[in-house]
N, C-alpha and C. Protein backbone atom coordinates (compact mmCIF):
# COMPACT_ATOMS: atom_id res chain seq x y z
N UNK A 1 -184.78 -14.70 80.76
CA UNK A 1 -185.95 -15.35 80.18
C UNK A 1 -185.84 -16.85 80.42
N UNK A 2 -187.03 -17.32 80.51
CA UNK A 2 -186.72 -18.78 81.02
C UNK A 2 -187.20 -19.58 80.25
N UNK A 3 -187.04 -21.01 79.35
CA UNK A 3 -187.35 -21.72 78.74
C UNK A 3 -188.39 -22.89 78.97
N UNK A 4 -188.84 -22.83 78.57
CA UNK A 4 -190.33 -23.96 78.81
C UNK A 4 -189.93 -25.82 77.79
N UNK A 5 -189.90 -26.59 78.46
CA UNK A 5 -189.49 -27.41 77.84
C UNK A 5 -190.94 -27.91 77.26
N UNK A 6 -190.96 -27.71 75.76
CA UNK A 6 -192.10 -28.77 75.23
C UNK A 6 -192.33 -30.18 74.97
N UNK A 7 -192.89 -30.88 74.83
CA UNK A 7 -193.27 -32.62 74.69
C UNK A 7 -193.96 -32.60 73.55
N UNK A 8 -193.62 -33.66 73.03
CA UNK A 8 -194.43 -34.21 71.53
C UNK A 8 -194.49 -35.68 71.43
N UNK A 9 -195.23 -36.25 70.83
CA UNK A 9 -195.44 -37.16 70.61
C UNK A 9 -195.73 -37.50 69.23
N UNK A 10 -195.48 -38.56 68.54
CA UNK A 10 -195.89 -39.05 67.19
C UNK A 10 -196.82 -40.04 66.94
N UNK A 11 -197.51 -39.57 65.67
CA UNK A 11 -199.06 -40.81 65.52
C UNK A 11 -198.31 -40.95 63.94
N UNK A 12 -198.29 -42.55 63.26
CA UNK A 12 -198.36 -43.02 62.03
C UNK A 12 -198.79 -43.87 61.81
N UNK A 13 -198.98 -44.10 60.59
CA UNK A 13 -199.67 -45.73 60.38
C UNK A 13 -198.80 -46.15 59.43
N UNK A 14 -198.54 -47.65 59.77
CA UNK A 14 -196.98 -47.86 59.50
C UNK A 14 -198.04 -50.21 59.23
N UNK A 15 -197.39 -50.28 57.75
CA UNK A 15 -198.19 -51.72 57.68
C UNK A 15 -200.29 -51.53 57.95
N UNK A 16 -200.43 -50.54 57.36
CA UNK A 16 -202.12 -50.92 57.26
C UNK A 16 -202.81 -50.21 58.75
N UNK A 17 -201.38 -50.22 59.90
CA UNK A 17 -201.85 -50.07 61.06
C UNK A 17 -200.96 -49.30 61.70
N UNK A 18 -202.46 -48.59 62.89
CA UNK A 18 -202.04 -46.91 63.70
C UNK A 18 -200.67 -47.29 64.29
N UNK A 19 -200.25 -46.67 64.81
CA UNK A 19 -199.59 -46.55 66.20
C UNK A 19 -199.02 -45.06 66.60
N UNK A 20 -198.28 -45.27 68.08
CA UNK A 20 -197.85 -43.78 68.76
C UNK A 20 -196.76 -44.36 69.52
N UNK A 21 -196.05 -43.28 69.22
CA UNK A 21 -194.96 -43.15 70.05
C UNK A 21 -194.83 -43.22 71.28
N UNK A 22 -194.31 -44.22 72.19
CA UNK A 22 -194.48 -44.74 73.92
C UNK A 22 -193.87 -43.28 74.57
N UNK A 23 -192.70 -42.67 73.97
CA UNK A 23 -192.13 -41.73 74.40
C UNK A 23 -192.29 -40.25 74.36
N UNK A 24 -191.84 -39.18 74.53
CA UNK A 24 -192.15 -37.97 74.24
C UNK A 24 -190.98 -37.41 73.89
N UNK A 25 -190.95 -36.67 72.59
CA UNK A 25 -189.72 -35.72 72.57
C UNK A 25 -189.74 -34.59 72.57
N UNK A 26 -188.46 -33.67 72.44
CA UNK A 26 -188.17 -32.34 72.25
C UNK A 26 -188.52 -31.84 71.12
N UNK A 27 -189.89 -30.60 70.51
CA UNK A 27 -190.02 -30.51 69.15
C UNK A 27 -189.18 -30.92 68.31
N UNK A 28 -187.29 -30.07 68.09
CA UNK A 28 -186.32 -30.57 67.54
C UNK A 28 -186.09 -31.99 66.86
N UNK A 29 -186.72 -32.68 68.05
CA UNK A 29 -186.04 -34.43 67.81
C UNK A 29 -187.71 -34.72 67.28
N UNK A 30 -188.47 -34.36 67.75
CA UNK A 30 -189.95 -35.11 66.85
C UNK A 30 -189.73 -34.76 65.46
N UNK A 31 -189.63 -33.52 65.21
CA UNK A 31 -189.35 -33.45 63.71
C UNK A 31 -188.69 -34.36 63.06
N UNK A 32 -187.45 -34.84 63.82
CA UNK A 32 -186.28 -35.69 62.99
C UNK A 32 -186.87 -36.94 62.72
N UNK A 33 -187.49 -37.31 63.70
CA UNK A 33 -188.59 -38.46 64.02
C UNK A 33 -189.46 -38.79 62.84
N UNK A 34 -190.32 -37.78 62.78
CA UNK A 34 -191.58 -37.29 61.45
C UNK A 34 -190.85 -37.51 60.05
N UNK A 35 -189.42 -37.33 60.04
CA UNK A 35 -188.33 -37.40 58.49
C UNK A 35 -188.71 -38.70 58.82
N UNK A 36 -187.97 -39.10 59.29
CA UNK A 36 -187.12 -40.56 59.61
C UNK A 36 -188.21 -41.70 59.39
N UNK A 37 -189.83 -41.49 60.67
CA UNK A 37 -190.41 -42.19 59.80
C UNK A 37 -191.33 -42.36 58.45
N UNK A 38 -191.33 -40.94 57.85
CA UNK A 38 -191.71 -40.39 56.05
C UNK A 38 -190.78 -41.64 55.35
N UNK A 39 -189.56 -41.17 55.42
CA UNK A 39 -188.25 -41.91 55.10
C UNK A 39 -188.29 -43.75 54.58
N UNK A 40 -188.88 -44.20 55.90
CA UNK A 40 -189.19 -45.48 55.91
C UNK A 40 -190.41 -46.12 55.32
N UNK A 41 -191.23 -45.43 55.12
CA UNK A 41 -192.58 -45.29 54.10
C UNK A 41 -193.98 -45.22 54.91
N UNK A 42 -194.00 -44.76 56.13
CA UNK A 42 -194.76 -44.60 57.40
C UNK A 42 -195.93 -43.52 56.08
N UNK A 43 -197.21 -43.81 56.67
CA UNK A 43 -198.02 -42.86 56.44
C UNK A 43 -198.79 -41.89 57.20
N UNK A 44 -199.58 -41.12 57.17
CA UNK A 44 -199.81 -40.43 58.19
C UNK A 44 -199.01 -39.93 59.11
N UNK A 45 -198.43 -39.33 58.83
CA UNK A 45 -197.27 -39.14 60.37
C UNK A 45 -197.50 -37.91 60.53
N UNK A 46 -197.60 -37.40 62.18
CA UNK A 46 -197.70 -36.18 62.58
C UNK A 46 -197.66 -36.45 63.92
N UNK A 47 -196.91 -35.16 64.44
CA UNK A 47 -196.44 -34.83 65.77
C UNK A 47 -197.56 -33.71 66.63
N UNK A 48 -197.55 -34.11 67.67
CA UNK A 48 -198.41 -33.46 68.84
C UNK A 48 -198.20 -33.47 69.91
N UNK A 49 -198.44 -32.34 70.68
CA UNK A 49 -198.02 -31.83 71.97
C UNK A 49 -198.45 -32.35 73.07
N UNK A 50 -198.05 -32.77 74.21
CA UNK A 50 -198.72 -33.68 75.19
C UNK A 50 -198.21 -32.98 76.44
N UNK A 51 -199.34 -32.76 77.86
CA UNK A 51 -198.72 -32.65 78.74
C UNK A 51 -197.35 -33.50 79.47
N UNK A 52 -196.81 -33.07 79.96
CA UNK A 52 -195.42 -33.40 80.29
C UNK A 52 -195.90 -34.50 81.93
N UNK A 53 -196.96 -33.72 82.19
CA UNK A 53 -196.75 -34.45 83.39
C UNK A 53 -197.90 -35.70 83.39
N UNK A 54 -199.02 -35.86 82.09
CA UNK A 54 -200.14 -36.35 82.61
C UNK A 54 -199.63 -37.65 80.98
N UNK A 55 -199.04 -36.83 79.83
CA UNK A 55 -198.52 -37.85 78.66
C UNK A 55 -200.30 -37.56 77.78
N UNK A 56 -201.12 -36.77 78.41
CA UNK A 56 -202.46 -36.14 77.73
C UNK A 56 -202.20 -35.33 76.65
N UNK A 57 -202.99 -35.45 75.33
CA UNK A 57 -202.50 -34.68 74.19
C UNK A 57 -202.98 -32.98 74.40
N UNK A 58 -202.88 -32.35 73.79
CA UNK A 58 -202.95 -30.77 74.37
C UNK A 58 -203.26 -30.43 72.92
N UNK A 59 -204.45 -29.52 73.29
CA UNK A 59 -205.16 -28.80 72.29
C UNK A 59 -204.86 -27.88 72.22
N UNK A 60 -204.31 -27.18 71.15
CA UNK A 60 -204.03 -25.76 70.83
C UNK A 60 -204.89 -24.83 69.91
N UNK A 61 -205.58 -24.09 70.22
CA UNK A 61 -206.58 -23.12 69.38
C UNK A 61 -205.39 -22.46 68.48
């Protein structure tokens, strides 16, 4: 069986204002990400899937 590597990306608003993550991670590590910035008092925070090759967010029905 062969493994599909997924991409994520993070959106929070952090000081009044949006931002996103320049990078993409491994679900695993976005999650830790999503703690880490809860943790720091980030609002809104949530992770989303992005093509790997284009960095385009990906809609999932």
């Amino acid at each position: 069986m062969r493994a599909t590597m997924r991409n994520f990306r993070i959106r929070w608003t952090e000081d009044g204002r949006p931002r996103e993550s320049a990078v993409s991670y491994s679900e695993r590590v976005a999650e830790r990400e999503v703690a880490a910035k809860r943790d720091n008092g980030a609002v809104d925070v949530e992770m989303f899937e992005v093509d790997p090759m284009t960095g385009e967010e990906l809609v999932r029905s």
